[in-house]
Protein backbone atom coordinates (compact mmCIF):
# COMPACT_ATOMS: atom_id res chain seq x y z
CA UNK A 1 -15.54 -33.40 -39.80
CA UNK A 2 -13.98 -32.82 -36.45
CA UNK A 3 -16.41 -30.71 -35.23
CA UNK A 4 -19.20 -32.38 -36.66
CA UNK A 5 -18.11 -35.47 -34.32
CA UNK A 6 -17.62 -32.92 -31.19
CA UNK A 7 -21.41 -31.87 -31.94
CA UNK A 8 -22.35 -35.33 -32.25
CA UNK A 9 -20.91 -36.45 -29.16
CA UNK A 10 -22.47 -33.81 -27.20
CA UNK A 11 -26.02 -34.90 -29.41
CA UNK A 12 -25.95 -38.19 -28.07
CA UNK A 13 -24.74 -37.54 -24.53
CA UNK A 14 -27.90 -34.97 -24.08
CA UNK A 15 -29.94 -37.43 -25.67
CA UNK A 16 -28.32 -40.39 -23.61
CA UNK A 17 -29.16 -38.00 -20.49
CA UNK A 18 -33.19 -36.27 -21.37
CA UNK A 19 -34.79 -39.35 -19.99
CA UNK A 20 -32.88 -38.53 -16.28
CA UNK A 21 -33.19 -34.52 -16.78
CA UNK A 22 -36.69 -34.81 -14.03
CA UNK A 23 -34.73 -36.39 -11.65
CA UNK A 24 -31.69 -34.01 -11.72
CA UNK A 25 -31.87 -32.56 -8.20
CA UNK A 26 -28.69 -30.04 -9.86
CA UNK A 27 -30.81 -27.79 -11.07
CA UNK A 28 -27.80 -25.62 -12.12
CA UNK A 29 -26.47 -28.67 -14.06
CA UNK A 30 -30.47 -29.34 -15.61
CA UNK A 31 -30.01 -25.28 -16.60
CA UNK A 32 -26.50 -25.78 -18.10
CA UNK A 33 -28.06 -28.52 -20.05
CA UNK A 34 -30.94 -27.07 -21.44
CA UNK A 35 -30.31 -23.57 -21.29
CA UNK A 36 -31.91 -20.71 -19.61
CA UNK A 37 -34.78 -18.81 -20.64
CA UNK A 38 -34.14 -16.44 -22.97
CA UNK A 39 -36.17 -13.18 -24.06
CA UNK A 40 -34.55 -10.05 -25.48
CA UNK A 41 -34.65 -7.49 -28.47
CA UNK A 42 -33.12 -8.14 -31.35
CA UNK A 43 -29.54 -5.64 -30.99
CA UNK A 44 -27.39 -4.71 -33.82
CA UNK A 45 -24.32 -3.60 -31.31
CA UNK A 46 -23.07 -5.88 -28.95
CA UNK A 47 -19.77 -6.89 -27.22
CA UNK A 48 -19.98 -10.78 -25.54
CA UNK A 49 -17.30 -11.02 -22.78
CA UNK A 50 -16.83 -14.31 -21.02
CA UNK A 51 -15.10 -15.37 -17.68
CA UNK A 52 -14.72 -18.52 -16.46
CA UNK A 53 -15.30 -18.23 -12.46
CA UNK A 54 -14.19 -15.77 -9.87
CA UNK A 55 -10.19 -15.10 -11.02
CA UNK A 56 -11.76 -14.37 -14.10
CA UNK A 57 -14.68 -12.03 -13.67
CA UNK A 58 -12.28 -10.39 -11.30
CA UNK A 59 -9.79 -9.66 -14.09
CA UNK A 60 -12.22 -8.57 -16.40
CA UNK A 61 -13.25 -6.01 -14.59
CA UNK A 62 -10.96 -3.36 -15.54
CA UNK A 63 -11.81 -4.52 -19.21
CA UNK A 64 -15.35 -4.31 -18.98
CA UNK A 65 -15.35 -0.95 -17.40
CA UNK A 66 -13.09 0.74 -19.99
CA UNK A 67 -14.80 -0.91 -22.76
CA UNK A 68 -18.27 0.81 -20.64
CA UNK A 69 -16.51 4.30 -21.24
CA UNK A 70 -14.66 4.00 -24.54
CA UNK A 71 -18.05 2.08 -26.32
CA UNK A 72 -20.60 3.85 -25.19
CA UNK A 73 -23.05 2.92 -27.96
CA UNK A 74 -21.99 -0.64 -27.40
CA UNK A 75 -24.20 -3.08 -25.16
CA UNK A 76 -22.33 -5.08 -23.36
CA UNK A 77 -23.20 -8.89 -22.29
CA UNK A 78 -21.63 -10.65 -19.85
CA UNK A 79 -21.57 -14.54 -19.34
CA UNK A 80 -19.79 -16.88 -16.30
CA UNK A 81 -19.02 -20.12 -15.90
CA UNK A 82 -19.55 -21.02 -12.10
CA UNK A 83 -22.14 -20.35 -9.23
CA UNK A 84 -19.35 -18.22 -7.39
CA UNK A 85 -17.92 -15.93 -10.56
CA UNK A 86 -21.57 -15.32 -11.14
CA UNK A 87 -22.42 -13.46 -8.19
CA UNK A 88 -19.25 -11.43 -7.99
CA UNK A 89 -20.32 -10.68 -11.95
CA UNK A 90 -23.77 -9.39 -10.69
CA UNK A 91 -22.82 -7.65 -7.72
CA UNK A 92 -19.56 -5.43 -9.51
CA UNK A 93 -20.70 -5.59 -13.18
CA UNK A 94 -24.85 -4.75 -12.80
CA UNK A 95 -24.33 -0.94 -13.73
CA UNK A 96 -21.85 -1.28 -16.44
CA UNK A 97 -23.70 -4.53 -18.98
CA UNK A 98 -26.95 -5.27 -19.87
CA UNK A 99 -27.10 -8.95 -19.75
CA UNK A 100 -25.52 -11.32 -16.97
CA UNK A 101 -26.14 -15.00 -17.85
CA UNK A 102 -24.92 -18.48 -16.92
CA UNK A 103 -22.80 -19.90 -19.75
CA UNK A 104 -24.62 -23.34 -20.94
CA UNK A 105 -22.52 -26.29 -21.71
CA UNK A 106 -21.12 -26.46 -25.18
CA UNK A 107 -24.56 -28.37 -26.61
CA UNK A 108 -24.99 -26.92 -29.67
CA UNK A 109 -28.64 -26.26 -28.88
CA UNK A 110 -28.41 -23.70 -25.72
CA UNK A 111 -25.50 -22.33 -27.51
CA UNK A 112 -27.32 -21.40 -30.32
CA UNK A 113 -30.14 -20.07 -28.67
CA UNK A 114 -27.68 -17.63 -26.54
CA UNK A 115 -26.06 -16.76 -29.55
CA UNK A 116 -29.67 -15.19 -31.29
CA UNK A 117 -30.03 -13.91 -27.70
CA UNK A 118 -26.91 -11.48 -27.44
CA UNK A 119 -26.44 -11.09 -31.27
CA UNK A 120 -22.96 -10.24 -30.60
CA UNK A 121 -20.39 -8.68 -33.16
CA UNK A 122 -17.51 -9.37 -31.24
CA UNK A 123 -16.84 -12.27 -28.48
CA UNK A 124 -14.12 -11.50 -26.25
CA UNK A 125 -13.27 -14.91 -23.95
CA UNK A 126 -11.08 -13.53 -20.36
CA UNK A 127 -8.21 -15.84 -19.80
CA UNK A 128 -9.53 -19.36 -20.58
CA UNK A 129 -12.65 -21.67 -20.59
CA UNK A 130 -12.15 -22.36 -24.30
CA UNK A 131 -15.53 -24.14 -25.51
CA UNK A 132 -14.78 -25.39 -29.14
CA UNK A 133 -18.21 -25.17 -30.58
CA UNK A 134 -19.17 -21.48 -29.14
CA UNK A 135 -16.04 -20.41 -31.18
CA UNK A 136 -16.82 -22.33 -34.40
CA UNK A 137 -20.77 -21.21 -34.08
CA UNK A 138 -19.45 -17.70 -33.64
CA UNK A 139 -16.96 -17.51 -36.32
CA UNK A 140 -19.65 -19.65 -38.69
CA UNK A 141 -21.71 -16.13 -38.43
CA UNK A 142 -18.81 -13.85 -39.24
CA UNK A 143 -18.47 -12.90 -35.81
CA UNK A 144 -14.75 -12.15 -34.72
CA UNK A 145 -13.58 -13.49 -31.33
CA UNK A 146 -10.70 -12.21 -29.19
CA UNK A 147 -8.81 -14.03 -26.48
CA UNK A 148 -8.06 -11.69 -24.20
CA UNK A 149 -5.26 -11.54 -21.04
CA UNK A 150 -4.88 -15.13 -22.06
CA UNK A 151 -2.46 -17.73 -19.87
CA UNK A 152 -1.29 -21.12 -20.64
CA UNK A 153 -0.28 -23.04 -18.05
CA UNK A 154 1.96 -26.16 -18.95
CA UNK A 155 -1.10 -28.80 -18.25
CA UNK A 156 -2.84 -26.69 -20.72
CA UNK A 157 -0.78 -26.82 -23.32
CA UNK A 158 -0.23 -30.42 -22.76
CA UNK A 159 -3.84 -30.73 -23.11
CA UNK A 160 -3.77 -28.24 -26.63
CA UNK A 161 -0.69 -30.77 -27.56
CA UNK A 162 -2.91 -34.04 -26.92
CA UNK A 163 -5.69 -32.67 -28.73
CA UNK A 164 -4.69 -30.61 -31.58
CA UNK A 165 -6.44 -31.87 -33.99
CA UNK A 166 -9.26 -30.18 -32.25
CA UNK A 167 -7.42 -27.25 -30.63
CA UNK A 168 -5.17 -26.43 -33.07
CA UNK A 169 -8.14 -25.32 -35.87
CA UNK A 170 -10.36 -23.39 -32.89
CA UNK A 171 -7.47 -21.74 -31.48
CA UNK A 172 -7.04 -20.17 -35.11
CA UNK A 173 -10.38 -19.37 -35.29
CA UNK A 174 -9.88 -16.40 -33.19
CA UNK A 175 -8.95 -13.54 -34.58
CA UNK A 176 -6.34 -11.88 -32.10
CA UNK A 177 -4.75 -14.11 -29.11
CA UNK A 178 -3.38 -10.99 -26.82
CA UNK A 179 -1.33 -12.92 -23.97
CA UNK A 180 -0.26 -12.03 -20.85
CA UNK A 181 3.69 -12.78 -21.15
CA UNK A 182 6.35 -13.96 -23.88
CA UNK A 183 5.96 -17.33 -22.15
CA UNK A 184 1.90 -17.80 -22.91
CA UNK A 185 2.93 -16.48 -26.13
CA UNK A 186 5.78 -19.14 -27.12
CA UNK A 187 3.32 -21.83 -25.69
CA UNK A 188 0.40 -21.00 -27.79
CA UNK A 189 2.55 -20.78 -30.67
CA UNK A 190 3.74 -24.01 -30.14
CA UNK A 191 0.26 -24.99 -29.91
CA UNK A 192 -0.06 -24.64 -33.50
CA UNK A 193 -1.17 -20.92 -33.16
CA UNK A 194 -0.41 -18.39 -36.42
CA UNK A 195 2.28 -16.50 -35.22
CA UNK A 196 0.46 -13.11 -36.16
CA UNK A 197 -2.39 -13.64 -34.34
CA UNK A 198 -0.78 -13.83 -30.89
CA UNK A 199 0.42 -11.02 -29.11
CA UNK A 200 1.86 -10.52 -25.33
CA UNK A 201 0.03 -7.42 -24.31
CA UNK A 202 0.78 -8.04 -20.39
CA UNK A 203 -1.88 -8.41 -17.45
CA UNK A 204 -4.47 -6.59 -17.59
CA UNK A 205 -5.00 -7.76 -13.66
CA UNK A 206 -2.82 -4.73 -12.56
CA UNK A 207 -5.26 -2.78 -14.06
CA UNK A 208 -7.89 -3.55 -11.53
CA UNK A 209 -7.97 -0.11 -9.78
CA UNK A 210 -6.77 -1.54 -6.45
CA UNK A 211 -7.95 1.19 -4.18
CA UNK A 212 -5.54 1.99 -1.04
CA UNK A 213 -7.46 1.30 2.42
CA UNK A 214 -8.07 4.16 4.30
CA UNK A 215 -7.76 4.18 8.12
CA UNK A 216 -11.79 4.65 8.29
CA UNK A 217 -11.98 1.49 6.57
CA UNK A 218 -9.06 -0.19 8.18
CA UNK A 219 -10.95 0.37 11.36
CA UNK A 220 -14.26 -0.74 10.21
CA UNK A 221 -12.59 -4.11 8.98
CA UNK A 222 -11.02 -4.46 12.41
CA UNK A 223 -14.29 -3.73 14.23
CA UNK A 224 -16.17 -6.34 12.20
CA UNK A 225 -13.79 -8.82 12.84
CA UNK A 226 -13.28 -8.08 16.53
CA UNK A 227 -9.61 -7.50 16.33
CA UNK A 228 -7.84 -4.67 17.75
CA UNK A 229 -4.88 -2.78 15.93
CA UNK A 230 -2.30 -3.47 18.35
CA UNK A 231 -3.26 -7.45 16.58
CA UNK A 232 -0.67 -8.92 14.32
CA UNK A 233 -2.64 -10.40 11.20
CA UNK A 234 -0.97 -13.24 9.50
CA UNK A 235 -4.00 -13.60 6.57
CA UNK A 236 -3.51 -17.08 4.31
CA UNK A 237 -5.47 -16.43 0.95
CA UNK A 238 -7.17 -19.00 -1.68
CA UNK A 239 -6.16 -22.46 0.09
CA UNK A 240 -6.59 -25.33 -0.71
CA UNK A 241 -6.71 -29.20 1.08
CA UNK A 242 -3.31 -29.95 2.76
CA UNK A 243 -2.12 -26.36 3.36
CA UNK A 244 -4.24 -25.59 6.11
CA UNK A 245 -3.21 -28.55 8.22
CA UNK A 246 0.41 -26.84 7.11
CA UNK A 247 -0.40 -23.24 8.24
CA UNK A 248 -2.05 -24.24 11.15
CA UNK A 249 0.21 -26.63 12.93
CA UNK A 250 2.95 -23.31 11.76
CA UNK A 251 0.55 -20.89 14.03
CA UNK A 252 0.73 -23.15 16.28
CA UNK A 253 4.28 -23.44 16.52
CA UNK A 254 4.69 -19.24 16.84
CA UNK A 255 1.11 -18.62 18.81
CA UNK A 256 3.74 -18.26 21.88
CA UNK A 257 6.20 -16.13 20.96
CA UNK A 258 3.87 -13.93 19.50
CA UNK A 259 0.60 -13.53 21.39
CA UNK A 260 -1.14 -11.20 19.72
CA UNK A 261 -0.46 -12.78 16.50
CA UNK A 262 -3.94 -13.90 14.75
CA UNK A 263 -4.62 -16.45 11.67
CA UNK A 264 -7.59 -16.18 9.08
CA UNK A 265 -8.00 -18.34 6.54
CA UNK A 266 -9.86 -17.94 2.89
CA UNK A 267 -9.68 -21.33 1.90
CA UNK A 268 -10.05 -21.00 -2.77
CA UNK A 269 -13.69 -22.73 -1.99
CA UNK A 270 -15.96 -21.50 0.68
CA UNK A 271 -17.83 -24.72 0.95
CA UNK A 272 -14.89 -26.21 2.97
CA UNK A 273 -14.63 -23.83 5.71
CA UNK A 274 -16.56 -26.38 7.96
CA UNK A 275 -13.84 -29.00 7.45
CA UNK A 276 -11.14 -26.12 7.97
CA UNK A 277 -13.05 -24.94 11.22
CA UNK A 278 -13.33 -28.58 12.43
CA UNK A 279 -9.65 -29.17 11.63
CA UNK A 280 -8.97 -26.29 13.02
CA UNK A 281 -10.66 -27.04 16.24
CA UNK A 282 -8.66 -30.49 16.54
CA UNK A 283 -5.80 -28.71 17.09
CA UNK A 284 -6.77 -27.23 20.24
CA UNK A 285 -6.69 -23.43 18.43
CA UNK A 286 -10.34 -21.29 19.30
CA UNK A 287 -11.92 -20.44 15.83
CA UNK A 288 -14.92 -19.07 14.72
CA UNK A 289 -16.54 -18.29 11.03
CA UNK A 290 -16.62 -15.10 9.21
CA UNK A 291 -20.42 -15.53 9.04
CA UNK A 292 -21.09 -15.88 12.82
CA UNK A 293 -18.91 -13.02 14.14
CA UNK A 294 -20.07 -10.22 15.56
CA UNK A 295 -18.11 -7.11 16.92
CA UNK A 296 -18.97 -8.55 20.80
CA UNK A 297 -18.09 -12.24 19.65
CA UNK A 298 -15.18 -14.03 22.02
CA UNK A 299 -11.83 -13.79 21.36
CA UNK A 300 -10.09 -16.20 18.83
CA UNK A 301 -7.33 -17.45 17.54
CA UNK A 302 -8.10 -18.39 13.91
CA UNK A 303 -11.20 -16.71 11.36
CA UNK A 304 -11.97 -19.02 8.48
CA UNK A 305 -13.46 -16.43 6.13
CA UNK A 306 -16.53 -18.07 4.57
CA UNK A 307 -17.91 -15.34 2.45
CA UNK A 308 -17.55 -14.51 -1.33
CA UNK A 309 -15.71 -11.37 -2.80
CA UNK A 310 -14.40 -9.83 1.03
CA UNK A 311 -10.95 -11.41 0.56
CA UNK A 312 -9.52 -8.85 -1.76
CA UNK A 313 -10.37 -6.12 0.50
CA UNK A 314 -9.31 -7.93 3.75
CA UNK A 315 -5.60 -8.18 2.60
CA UNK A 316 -5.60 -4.79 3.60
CA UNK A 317 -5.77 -5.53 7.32
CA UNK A 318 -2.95 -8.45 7.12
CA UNK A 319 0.70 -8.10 7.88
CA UNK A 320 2.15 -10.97 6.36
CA UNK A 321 -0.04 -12.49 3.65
CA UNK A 322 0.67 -16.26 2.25
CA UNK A 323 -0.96 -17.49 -1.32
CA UNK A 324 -2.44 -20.25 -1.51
CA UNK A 325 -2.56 -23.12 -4.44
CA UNK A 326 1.33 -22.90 -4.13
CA UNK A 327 2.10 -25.21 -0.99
CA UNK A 328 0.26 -28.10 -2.78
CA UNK A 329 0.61 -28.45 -6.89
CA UNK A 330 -2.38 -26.65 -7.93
CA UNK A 331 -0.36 -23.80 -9.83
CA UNK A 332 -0.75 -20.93 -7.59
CA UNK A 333 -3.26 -18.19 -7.32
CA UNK A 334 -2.51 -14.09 -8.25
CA UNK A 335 -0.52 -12.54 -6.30
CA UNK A 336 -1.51 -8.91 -6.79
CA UNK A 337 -4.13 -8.60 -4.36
CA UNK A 338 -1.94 -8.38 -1.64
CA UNK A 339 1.00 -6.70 -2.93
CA UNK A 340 -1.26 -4.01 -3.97
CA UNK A 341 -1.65 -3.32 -0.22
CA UNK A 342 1.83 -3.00 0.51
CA UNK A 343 1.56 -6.53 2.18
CA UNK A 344 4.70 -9.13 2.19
CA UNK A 345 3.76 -11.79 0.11
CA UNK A 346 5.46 -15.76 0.69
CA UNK A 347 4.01 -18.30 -1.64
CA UNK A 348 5.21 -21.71 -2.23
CA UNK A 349 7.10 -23.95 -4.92
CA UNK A 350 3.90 -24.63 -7.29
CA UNK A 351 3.17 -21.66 -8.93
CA UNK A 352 2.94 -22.88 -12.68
CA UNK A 353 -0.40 -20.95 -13.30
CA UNK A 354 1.81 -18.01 -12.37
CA UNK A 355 4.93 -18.30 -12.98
CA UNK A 356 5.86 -15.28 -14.87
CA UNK A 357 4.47 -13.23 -12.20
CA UNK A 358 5.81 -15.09 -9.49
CA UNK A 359 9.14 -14.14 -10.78
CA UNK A 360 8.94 -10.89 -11.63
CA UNK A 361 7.71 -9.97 -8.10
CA UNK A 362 11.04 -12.17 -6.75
CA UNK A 363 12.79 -10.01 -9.01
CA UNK A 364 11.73 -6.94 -7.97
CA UNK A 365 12.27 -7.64 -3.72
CA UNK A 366 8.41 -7.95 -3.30
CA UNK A 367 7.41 -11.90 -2.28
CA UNK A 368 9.12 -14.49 -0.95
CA UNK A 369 9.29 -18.44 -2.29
CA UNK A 370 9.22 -21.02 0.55
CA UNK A 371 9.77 -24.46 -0.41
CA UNK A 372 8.54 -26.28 2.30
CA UNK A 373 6.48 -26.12 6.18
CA UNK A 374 9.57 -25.78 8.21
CA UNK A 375 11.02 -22.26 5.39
CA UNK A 376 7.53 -21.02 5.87
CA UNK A 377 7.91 -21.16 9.55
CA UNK A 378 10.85 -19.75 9.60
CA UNK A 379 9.82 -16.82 6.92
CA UNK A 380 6.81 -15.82 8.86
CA UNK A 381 9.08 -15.90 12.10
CA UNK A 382 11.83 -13.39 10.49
CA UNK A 383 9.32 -10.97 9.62
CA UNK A 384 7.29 -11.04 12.37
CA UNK A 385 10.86 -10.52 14.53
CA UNK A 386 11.74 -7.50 11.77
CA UNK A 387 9.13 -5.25 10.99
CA UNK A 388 11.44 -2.82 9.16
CA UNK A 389 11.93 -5.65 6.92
CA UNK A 390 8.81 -6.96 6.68
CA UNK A 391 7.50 -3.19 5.92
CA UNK A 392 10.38 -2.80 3.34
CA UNK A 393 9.10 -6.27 1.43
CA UNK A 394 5.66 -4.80 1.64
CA UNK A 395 6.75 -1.61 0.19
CA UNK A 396 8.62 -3.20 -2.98
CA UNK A 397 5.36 -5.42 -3.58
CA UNK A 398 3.06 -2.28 -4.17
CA UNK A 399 5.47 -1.07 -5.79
CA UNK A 400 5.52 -3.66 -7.95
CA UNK A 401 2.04 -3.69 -8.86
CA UNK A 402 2.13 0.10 -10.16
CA UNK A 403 4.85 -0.30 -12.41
CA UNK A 404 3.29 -2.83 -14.28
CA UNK A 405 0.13 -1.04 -15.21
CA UNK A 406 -1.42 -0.41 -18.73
CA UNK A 407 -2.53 -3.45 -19.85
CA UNK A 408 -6.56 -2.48 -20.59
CA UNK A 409 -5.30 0.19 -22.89
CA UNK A 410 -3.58 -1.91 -25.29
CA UNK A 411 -6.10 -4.34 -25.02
CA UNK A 412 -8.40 -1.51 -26.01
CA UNK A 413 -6.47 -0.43 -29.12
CA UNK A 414 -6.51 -4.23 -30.23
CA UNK A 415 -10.31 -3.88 -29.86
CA UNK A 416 -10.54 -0.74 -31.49
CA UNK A 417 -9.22 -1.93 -34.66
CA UNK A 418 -11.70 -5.24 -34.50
CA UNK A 419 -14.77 -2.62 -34.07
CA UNK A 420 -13.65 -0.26 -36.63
């Protein structure tokens, strides 16, 4: 009855919307509604993975790869969520899956019709974007569904607690629930999770294949951005609104003692870097856009980096990195990219999303909370004065990062005994 009334809702806001749909200048949204076009052969083998928007499709990447190499008779389909996890999908994944598609909304028509598309046997959904009638359509066809490197951030479960009597019987629907820590594990159980179903399996982010940067592609990096080596890089990753004003008035603050010292910002949505440059600009600071440098382009004193998928490589370049989401409560963002370089990492106090990992990398000597502006200052001022001990933090993050490895394969074995 539950999900009878979910499908009904959805019904009658579709129906509540058609007579609009022609004057829906979101064509993305008008797609989402009514699905895309759909034409394939009927397949007997096929494995559905699902991620949510850029984090995800980045941390299924490992997975899908393996899975490429282990399931070699197995097709492989590949839905996102978002405009920006969609191209990453198609640039990194068009080699290794056959099908790339927008997810639609939850409508029970679309979803149907993508459902007869991929004729999938098994459904594997990265991290989150839990759509309760995809899973009860699925399962309603005998087709098992996995939850894999799943994460369960306290206004999640709140939101699982509030609606259980939804969440509670689709979260059981799924046949294995393989977590990332104890912690997502406790929390789904008190979700009203079966206890055997969920299993902490680790991340299977550290499984990414961070390659080291060579000094080939250290220079090219450098050349591209018109920075010399002799430049200190202070790079501040995956903001968000109110940090920037933050880091930049803290630039500010060291630009003299440090004159070689240069900013770039990656703010978590390109779309803003126009507001950042502007603010930026206010300030009194010379910046320019990733998109209109050139290797003779003036000097500068801050980048805003407004491309997609170039800020995992360009912590690579950085000296002291800083995460953002963490400054501001919006829980954080991973924290592996950077260490994997061998770069210090600082974050700040809101790192719910992350918590577990946060921790462990404070635990192992490799990242360093600050609390507030003026710590930050400070922090970015002690290791810019100690480069032994800025090169020793960077050390213990990489460090870090390797010794947590091995997540795919047990991920793997769990999806080995679903195929078999």
């Amino acid at each position: 009855m539950i999900l009878f009334v979910y499908h009904l809702t959805w019904t009658f806001l579709v129906i509540f919307l058609l007579p609009f749909m022609p004057l829906l200048r979101n064509q993305r949204l008008f797609r989402r509604l009514v699905g895309v076009p759909l034409t394939r052969k009927r397949r007997d083998k096929t494995i559905w993975i699902h991620a949510l928007s850029v984090g995800e499709v980045l941390s299924a990447l490992p997975l899908v790869k393996s899975l490429r190499k282990q399931f070699p008779a197995e097709e492989l389909a590949f839905t996102v969520t978002t405009r920006q996890g969609m191209a990453i999908a198609q640039r990194e994944l068009q080699n290794d899956v056959s099908l790339i598609l927008p997810l639609p909304l939850d409508f029970w028509w679309p979803m149907l019709r993508m459902i007869r598309c991929i004729q999938p046997r098994l459904f594997i959904l990265v991290e989150t974007d839990l759509w309760p009638g995809l899973i009860n359509h699925l399962a309603t066809r005998g087709v098992k569904s996995m939850l894999v490197n799943g994460r369960v951030s306290p206004g999640t479960l709140k939101s699982y607690k509030r609606f259980s009597f939804l969440f509670k019987r689709i979260l059981n629907l799924f046949h294995a629930c393989l977590v990332q820590t104890e912690l997502d594990r406790t929390r789904l159980l008190e979700a009203g999770v079966k206890a055997e179903k969920v299993r902490s399996l680790g991340n299977i982010k550290f499984d990414r294949g961070y390659s080291p940067m060579d000094e080939e592609e250290r220079r090219e990096w450098l050349e591209a951005f018109s920075l010399s080596r002799d430049d200190a890089i202070w790079l501040a990753g995956s903001t968000h609104r109110g940090e920037e004003a933050i880091i930049l008035d803290i630039f500010k603050k060291i630009r003299p003692a440090f004159p070689k010292l240069r900013l770039i910002i990656a703010p978590r949505r390109t779309e803003r870097a126009e507001e950042i440059e502007r603010l930026s600009k206010s300030k009194g600071l010379k910046t320019a856009r990733r998109k209109a440098i050139t290797r003779e382009s003036a000097f500068y004193d801050v980048l805003i980096l407004d491309t997609m998928g170039e800020l995992n490589r360009i912590y690579g370049i950085a000296g002291i990195s800083f995460v953002g989401g963490s400054l501001v409560p919006e829980g954080g963002h991973n924290l592996l990219e950077p260490a994997s370089f061998g770069c210090p990492v600082l974050f700040g106090p809101h790192m719910d999303d992350f918590k577990i990992m946060a921790e462990l990398m404070l635990e192992a000597g490799g990242a360093i909370r600050v609390h507030d502006p003026e710590q930050l200052l400070q922090t970015v001022l002690d290791l810019l004065s100690k480069p032994l001990k800025k090169k020793a933090l960077g050390a213990k993050a990489k460090q870090f990062v390797e010794s947590n490895q091995g997540a795919v394969q047990r991920v793997l074995a769990e999806i080995r005994k679903v195929l078999s």
